[in-house]
N, C-alpha and C. Protein backbone atom coordinates (compact mmCIF):
# COMPACT_ATOMS: atom_id res chain seq x y z
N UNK A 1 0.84 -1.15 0.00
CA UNK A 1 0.00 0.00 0.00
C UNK A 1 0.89 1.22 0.00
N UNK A 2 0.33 2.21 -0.74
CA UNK A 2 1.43 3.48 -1.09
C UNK A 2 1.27 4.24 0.39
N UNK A 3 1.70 5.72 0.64
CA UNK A 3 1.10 6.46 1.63
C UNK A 3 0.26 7.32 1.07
N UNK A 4 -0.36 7.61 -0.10
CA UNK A 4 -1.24 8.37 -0.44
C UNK A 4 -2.40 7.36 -0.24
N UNK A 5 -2.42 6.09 -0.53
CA UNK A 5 -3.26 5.45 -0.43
C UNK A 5 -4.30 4.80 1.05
N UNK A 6 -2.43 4.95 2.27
CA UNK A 6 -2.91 5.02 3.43
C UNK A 6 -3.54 6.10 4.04
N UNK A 7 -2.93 7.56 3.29
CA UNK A 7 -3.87 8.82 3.81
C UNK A 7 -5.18 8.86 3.77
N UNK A 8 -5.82 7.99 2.57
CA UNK A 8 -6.76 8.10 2.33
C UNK A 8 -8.41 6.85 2.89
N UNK A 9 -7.33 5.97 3.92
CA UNK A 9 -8.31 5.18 4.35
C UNK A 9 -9.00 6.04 5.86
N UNK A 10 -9.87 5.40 6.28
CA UNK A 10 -10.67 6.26 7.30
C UNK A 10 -9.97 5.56 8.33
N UNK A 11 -10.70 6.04 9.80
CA UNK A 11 -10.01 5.30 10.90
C UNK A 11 -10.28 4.12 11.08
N UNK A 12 -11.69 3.86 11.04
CA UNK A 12 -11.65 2.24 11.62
C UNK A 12 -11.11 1.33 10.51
N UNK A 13 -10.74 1.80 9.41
CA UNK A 13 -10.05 0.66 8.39
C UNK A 13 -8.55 0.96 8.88
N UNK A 14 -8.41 2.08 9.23
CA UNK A 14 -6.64 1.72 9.71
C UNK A 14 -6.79 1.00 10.87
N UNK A 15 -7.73 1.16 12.05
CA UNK A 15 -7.46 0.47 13.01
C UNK A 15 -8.13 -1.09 12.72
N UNK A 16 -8.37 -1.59 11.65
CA UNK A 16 -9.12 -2.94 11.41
C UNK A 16 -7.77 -3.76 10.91
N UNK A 17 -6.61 -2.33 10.25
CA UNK A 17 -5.72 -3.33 9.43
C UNK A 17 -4.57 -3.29 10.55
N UNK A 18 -4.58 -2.45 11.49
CA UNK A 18 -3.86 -2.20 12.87
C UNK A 18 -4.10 -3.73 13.23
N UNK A 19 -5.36 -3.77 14.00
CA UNK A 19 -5.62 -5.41 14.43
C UNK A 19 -4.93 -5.94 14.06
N UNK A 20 -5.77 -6.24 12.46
CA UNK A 20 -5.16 -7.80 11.88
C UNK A 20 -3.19 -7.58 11.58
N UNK A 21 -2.69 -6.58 11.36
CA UNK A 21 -1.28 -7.10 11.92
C UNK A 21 -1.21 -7.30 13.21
N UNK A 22 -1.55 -6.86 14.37
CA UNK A 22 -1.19 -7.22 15.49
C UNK A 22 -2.13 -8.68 15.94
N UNK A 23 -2.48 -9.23 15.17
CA UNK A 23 -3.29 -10.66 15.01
C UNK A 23 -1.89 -11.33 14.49
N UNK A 24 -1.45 -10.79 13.04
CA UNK A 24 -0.75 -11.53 12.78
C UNK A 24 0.77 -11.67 13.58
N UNK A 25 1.26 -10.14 13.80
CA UNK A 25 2.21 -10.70 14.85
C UNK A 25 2.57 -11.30 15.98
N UNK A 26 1.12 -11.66 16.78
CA UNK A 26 1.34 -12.19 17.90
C UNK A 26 1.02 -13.77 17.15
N UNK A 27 0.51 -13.70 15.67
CA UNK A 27 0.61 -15.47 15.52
C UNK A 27 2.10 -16.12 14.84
N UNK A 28 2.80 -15.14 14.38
CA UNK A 28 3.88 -15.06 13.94
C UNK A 28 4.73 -15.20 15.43
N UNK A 29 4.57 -14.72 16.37
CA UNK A 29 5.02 -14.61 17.57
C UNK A 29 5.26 -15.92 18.38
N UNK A 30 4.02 -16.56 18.00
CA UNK A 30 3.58 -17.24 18.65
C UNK A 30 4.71 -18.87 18.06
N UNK A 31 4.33 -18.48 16.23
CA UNK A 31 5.38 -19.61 15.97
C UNK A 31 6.81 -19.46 16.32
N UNK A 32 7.49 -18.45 16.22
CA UNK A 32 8.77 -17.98 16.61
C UNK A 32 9.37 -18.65 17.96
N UNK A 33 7.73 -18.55 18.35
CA UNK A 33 8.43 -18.80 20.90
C UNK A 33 8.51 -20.80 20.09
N UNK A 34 7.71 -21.25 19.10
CA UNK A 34 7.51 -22.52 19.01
C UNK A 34 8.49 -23.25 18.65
N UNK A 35 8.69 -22.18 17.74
CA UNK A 35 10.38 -22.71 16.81
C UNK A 35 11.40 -22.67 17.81
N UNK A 36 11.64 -22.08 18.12
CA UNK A 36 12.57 -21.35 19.50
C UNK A 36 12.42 -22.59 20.23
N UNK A 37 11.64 -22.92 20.78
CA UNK A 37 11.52 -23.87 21.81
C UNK A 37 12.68 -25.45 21.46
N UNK A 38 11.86 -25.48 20.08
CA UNK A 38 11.94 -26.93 19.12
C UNK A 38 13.85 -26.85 18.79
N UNK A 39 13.94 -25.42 18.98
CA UNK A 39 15.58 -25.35 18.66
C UNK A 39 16.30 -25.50 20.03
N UNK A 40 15.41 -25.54 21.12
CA UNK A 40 16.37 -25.65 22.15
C UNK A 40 16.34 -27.18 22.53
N UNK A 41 15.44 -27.44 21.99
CA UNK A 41 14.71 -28.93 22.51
C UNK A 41 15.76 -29.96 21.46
N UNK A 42 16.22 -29.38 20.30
CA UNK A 42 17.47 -30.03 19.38
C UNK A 42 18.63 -29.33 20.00
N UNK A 43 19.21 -28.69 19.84
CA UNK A 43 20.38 -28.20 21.32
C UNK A 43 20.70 -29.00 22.21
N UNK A 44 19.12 -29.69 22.76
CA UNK A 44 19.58 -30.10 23.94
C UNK A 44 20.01 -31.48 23.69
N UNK A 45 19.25 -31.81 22.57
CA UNK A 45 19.14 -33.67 22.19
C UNK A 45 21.08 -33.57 21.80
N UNK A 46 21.20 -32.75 21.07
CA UNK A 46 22.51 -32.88 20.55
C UNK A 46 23.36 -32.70 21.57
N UNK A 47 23.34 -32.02 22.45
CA UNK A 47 24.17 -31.98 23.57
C UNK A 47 24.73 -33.61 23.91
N UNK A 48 22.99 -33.59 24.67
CA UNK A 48 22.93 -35.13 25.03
C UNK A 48 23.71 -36.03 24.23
N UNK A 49 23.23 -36.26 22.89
CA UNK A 49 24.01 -37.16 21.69
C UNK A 49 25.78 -36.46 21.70
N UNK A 50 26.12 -35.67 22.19
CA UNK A 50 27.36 -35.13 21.71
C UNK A 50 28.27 -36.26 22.96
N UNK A 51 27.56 -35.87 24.07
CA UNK A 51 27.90 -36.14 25.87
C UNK A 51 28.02 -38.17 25.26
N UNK A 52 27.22 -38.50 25.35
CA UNK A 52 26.97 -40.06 24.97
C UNK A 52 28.20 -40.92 24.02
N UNK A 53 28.00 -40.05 22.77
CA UNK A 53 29.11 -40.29 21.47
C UNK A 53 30.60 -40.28 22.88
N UNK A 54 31.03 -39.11 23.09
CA UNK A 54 32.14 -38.83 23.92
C UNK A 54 32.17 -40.09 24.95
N UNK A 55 31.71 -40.78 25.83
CA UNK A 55 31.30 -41.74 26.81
C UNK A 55 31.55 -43.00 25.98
N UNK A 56 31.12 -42.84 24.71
CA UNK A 56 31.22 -44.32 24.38
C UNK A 56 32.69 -44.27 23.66
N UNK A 57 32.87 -43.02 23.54
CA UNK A 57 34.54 -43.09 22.68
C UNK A 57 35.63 -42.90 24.10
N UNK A 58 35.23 -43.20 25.09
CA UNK A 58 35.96 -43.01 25.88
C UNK A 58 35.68 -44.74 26.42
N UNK A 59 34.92 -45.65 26.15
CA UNK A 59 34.70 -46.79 26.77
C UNK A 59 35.81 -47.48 25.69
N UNK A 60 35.67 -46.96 24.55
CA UNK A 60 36.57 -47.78 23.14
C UNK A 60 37.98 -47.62 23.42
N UNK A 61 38.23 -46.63 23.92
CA UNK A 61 39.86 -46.31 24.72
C UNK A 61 40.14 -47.36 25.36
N UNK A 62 39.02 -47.34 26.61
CA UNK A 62 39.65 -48.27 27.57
C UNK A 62 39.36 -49.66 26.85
N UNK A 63 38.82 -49.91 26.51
CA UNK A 63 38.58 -51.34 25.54
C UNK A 63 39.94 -51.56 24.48
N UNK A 64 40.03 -50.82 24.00
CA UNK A 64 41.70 -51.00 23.28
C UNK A 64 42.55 -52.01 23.42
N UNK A 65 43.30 -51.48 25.26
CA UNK A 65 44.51 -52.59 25.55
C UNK A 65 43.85 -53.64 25.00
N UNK A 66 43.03 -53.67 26.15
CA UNK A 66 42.19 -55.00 26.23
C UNK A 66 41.77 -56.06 25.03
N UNK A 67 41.27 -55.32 23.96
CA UNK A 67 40.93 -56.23 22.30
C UNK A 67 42.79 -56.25 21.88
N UNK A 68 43.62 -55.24 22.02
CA UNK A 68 45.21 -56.12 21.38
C UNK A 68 45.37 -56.59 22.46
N UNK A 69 45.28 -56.80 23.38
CA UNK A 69 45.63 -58.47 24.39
C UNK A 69 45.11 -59.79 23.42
N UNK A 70 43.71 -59.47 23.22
CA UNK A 70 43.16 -60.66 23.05
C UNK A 70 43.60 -60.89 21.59
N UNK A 71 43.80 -60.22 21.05
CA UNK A 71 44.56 -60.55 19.68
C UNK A 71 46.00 -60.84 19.66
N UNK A 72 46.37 -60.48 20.93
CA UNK A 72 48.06 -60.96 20.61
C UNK A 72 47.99 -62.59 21.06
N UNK A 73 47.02 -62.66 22.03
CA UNK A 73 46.62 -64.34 22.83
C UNK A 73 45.97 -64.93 21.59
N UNK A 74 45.26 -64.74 20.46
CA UNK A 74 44.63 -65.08 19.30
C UNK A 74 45.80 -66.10 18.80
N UNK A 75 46.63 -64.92 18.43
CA UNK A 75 47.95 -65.22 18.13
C UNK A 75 48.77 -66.00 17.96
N UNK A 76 49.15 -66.25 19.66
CA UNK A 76 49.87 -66.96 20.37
C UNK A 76 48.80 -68.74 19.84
N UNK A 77 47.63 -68.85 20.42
CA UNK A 77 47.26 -69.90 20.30
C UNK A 77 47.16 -70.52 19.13
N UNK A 78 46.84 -69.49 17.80
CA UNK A 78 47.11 -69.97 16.66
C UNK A 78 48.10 -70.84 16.50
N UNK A 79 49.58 -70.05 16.89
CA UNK A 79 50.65 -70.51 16.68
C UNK A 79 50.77 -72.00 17.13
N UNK A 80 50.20 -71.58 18.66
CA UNK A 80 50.56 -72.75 19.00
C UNK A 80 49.45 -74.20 18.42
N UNK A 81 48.48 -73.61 18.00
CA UNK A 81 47.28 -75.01 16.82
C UNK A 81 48.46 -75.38 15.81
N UNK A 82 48.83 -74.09 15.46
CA UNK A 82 49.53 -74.62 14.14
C UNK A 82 51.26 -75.62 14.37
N UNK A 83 52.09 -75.46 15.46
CA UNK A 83 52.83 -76.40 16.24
C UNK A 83 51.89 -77.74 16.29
N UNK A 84 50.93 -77.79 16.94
CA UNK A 84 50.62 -79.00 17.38
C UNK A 84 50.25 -79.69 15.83
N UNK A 85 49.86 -79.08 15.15
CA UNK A 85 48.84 -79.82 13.89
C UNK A 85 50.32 -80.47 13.15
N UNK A 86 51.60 -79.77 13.02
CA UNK A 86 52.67 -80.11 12.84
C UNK A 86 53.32 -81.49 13.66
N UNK A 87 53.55 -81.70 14.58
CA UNK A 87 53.14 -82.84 15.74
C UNK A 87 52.15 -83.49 15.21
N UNK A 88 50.78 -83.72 15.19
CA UNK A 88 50.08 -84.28 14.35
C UNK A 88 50.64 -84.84 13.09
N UNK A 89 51.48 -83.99 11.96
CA UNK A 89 51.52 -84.62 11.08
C UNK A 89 52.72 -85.64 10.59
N UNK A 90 53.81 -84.88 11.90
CA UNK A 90 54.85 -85.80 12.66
C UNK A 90 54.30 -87.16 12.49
N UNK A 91 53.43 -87.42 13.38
CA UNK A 91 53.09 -88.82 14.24
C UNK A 91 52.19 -89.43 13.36
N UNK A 92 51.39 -88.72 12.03
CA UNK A 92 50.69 -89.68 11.25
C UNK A 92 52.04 -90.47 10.44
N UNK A 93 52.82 -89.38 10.06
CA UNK A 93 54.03 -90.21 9.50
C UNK A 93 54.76 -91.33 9.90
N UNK A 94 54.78 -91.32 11.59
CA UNK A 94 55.35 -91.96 11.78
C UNK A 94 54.40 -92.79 12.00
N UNK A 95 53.40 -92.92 12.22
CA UNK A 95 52.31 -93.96 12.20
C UNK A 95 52.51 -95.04 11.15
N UNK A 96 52.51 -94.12 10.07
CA UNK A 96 52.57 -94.88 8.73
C UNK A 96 53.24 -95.83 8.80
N UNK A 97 54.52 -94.96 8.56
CA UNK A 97 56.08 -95.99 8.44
C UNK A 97 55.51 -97.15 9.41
N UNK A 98 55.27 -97.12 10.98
CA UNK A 98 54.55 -98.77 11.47
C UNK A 98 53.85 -99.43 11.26
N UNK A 99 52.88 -98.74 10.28
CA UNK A 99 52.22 -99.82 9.91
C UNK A 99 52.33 -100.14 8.80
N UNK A 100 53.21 -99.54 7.91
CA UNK A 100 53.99 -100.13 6.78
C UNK A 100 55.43 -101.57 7.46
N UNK A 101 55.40 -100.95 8.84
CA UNK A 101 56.26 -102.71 9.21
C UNK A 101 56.11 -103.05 9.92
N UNK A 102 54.77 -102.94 10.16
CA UNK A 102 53.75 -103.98 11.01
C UNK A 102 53.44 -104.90 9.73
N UNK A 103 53.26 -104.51 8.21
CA UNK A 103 52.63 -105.38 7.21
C UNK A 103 53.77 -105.99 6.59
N UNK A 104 55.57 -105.61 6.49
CA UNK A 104 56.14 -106.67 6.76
C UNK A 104 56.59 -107.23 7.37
N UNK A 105 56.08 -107.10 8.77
CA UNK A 105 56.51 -108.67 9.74
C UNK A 105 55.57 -109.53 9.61
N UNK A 106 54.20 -108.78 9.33
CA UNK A 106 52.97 -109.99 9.22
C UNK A 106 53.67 -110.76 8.08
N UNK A 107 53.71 -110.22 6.47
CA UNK A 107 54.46 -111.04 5.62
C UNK A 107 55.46 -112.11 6.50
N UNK A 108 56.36 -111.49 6.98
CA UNK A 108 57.18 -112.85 7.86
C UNK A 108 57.35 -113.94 8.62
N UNK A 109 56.17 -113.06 9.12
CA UNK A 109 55.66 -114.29 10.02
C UNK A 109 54.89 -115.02 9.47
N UNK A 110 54.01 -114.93 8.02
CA UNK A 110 53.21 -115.88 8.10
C UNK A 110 54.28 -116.56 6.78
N UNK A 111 55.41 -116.20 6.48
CA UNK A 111 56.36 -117.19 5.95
C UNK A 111 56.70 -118.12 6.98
N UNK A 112 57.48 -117.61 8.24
CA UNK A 112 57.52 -118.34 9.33
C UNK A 112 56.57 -119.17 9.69
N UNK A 113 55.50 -118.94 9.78
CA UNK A 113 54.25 -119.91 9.77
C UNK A 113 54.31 -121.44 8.80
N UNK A 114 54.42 -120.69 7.69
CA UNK A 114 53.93 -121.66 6.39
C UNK A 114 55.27 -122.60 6.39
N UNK A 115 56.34 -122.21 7.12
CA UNK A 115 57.48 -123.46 7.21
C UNK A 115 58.35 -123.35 5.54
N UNK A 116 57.72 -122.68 4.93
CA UNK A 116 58.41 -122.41 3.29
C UNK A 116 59.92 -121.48 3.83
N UNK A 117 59.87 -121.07 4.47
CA UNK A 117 61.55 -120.11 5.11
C UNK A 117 62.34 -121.03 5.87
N UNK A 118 61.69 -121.81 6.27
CA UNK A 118 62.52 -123.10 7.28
C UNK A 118 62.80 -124.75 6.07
N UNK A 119 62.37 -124.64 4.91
CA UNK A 119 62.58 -125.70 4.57
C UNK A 119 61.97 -127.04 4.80
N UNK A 120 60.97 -126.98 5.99
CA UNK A 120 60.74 -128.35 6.59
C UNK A 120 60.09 -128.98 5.33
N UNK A 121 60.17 -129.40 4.76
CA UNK A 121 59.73 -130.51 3.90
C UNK A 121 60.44 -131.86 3.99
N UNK A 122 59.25 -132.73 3.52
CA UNK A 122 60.37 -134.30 3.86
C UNK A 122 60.38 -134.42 5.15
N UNK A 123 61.33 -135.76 5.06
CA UNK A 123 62.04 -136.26 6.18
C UNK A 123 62.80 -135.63 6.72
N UNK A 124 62.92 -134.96 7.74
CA UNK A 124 64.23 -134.20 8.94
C UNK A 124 64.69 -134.91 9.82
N UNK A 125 66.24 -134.96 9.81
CA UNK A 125 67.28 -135.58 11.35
C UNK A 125 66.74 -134.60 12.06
N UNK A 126 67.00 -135.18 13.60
CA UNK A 126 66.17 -134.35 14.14
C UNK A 126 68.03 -133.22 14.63
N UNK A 127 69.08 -133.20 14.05
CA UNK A 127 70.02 -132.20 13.75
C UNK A 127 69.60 -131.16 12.68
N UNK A 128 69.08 -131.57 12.23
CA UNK A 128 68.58 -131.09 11.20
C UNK A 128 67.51 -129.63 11.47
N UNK A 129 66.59 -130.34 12.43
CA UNK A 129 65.62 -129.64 12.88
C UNK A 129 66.40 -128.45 13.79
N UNK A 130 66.64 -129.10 14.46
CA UNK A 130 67.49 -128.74 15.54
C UNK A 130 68.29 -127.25 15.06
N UNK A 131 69.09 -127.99 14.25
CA UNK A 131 69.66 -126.27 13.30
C UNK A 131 68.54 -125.37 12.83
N UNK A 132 67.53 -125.76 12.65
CA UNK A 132 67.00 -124.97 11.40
C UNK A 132 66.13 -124.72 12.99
N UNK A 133 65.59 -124.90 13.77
CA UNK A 133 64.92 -124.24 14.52
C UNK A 133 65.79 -123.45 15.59
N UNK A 134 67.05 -123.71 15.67
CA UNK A 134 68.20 -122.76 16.25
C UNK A 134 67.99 -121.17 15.60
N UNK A 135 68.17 -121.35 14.37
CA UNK A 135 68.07 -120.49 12.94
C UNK A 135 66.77 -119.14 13.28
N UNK A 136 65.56 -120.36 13.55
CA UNK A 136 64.61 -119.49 13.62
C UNK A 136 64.40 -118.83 15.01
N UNK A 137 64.85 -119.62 16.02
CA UNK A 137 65.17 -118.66 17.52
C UNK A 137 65.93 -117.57 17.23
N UNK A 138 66.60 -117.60 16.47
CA UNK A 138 68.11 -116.45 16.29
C UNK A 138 67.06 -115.30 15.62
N UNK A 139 66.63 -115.74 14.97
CA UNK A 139 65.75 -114.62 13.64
C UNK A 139 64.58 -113.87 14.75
N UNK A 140 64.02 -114.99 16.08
CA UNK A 140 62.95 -114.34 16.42
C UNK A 140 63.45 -113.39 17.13
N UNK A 141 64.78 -113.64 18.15
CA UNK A 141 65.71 -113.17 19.20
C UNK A 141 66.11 -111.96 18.26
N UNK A 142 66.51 -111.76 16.95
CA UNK A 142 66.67 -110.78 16.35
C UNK A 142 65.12 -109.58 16.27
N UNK A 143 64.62 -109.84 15.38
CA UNK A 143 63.13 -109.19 15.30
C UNK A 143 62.67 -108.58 16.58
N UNK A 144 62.69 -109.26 17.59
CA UNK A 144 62.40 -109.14 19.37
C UNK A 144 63.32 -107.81 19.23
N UNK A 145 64.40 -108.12 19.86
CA UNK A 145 65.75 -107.18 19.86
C UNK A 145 65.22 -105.75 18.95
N UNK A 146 65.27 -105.87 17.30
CA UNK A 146 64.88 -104.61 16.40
C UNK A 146 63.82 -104.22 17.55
N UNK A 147 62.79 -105.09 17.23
CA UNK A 147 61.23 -104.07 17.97
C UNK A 147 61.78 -103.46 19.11
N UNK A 148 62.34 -104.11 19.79
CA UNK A 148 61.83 -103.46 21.39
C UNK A 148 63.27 -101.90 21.35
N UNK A 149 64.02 -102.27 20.18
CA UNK A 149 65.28 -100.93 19.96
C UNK A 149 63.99 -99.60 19.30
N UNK A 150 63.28 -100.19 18.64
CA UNK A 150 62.36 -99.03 17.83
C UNK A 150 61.46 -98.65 19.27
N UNK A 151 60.91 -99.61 19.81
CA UNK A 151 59.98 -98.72 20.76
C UNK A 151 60.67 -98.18 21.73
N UNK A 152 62.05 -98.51 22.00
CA UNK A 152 62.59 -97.27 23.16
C UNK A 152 63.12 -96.35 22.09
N UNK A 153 63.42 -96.24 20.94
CA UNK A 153 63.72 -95.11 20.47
C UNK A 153 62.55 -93.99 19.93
N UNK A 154 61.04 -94.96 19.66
CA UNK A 154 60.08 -94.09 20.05
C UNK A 154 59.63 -93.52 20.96
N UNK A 155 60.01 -94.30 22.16
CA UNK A 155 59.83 -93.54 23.39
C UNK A 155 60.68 -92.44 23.83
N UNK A 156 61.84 -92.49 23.35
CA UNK A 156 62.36 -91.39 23.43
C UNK A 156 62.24 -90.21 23.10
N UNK A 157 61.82 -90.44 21.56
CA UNK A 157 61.59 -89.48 20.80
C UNK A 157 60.30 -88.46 21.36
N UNK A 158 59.64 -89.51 21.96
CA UNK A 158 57.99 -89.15 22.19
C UNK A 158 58.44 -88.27 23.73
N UNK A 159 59.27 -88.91 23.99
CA UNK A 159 59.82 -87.89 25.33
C UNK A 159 60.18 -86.84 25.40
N UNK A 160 61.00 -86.58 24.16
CA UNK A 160 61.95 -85.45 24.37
C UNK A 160 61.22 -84.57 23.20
N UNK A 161 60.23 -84.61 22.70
CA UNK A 161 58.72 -83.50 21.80
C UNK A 161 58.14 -83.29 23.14
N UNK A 162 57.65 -84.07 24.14
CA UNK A 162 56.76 -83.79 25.23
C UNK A 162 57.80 -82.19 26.31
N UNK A 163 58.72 -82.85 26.16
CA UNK A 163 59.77 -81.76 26.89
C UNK A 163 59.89 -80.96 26.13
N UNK A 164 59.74 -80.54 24.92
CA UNK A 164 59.92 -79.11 24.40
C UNK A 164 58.46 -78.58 25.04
């Protein structure tokens, strides 16, 4: 509105348009105290959220040592799975190899059995026997002797891995 145009309104239209701004500024007013409020009421949340964030970055500090402990102990035990699984693959080996001569003494023995390594066929002096079963005492007294040299040298072995 110009001011020639306001000169020319009467009073109660200035005081009608008086009102309705002072209608509108106290509703304008009114949103302002609302907004205002809603901005302190985020202020405050963020505070709060600022205070919290800080608390929990201060719990992650002290949590720190604590997670590289448990990762250096991770570590350690790995290492030590991976030692033992080594040991493990030690002892399947050596497994093997025994029962690769566990299957030729069975072969031997069941030559020894079948009397085809001793010859007995026919008629035998009983010198005869006599030697040839001398023969096979010597062979068992031998075999005896090997085994029982392998199981104290497994036992040893198995001793002195336990002591590391």
């Amino acid at each position: 509105m110009t001011e020639k145009q306001l000169h020319k309104l009467r009073r109660q239209d200035l005081l009608e348009l008086l009102l309705a701004q002072g209608r509108e500024a106290a509703q304008l007013q009114t949103k302002l105290d609302e907004a205002a409020a809603r901005l302190k009421d985020l202020e405050e949340t963020r505070t709060r959220f600022i205070e919290r964030m800080d608390e929990k970055d201060d719990q992650i500090e002290k949590l720190k040592p604590r997670l590289d402990e448990k990762d250096a102990r991770i570590e350690k035990l790995t290492a030590r799975l991976n030692e033992k699984d080594a040991q493990i693959e030690k002892l399947i080996g050596r497994l093997n190899e025994k029962d690769a001569r566990i299957g030729d003494l069975t072969t031997e023995i069941d030559h020894y059995r079948s009397g085809e390594l001793l010859g007995f066929e026919g008629d035998l002096s009983v010198e005869e026997v006599s030697r040839k079963l001398n023969a096979v005492f010597n062979a068992a007294q031998k075999a005896v002797t090997r085994y029982l040299d392998d199981v104290r040298e497994a036992h040893d072995r198995d001793y002195i891995e336990e002591r590391k």
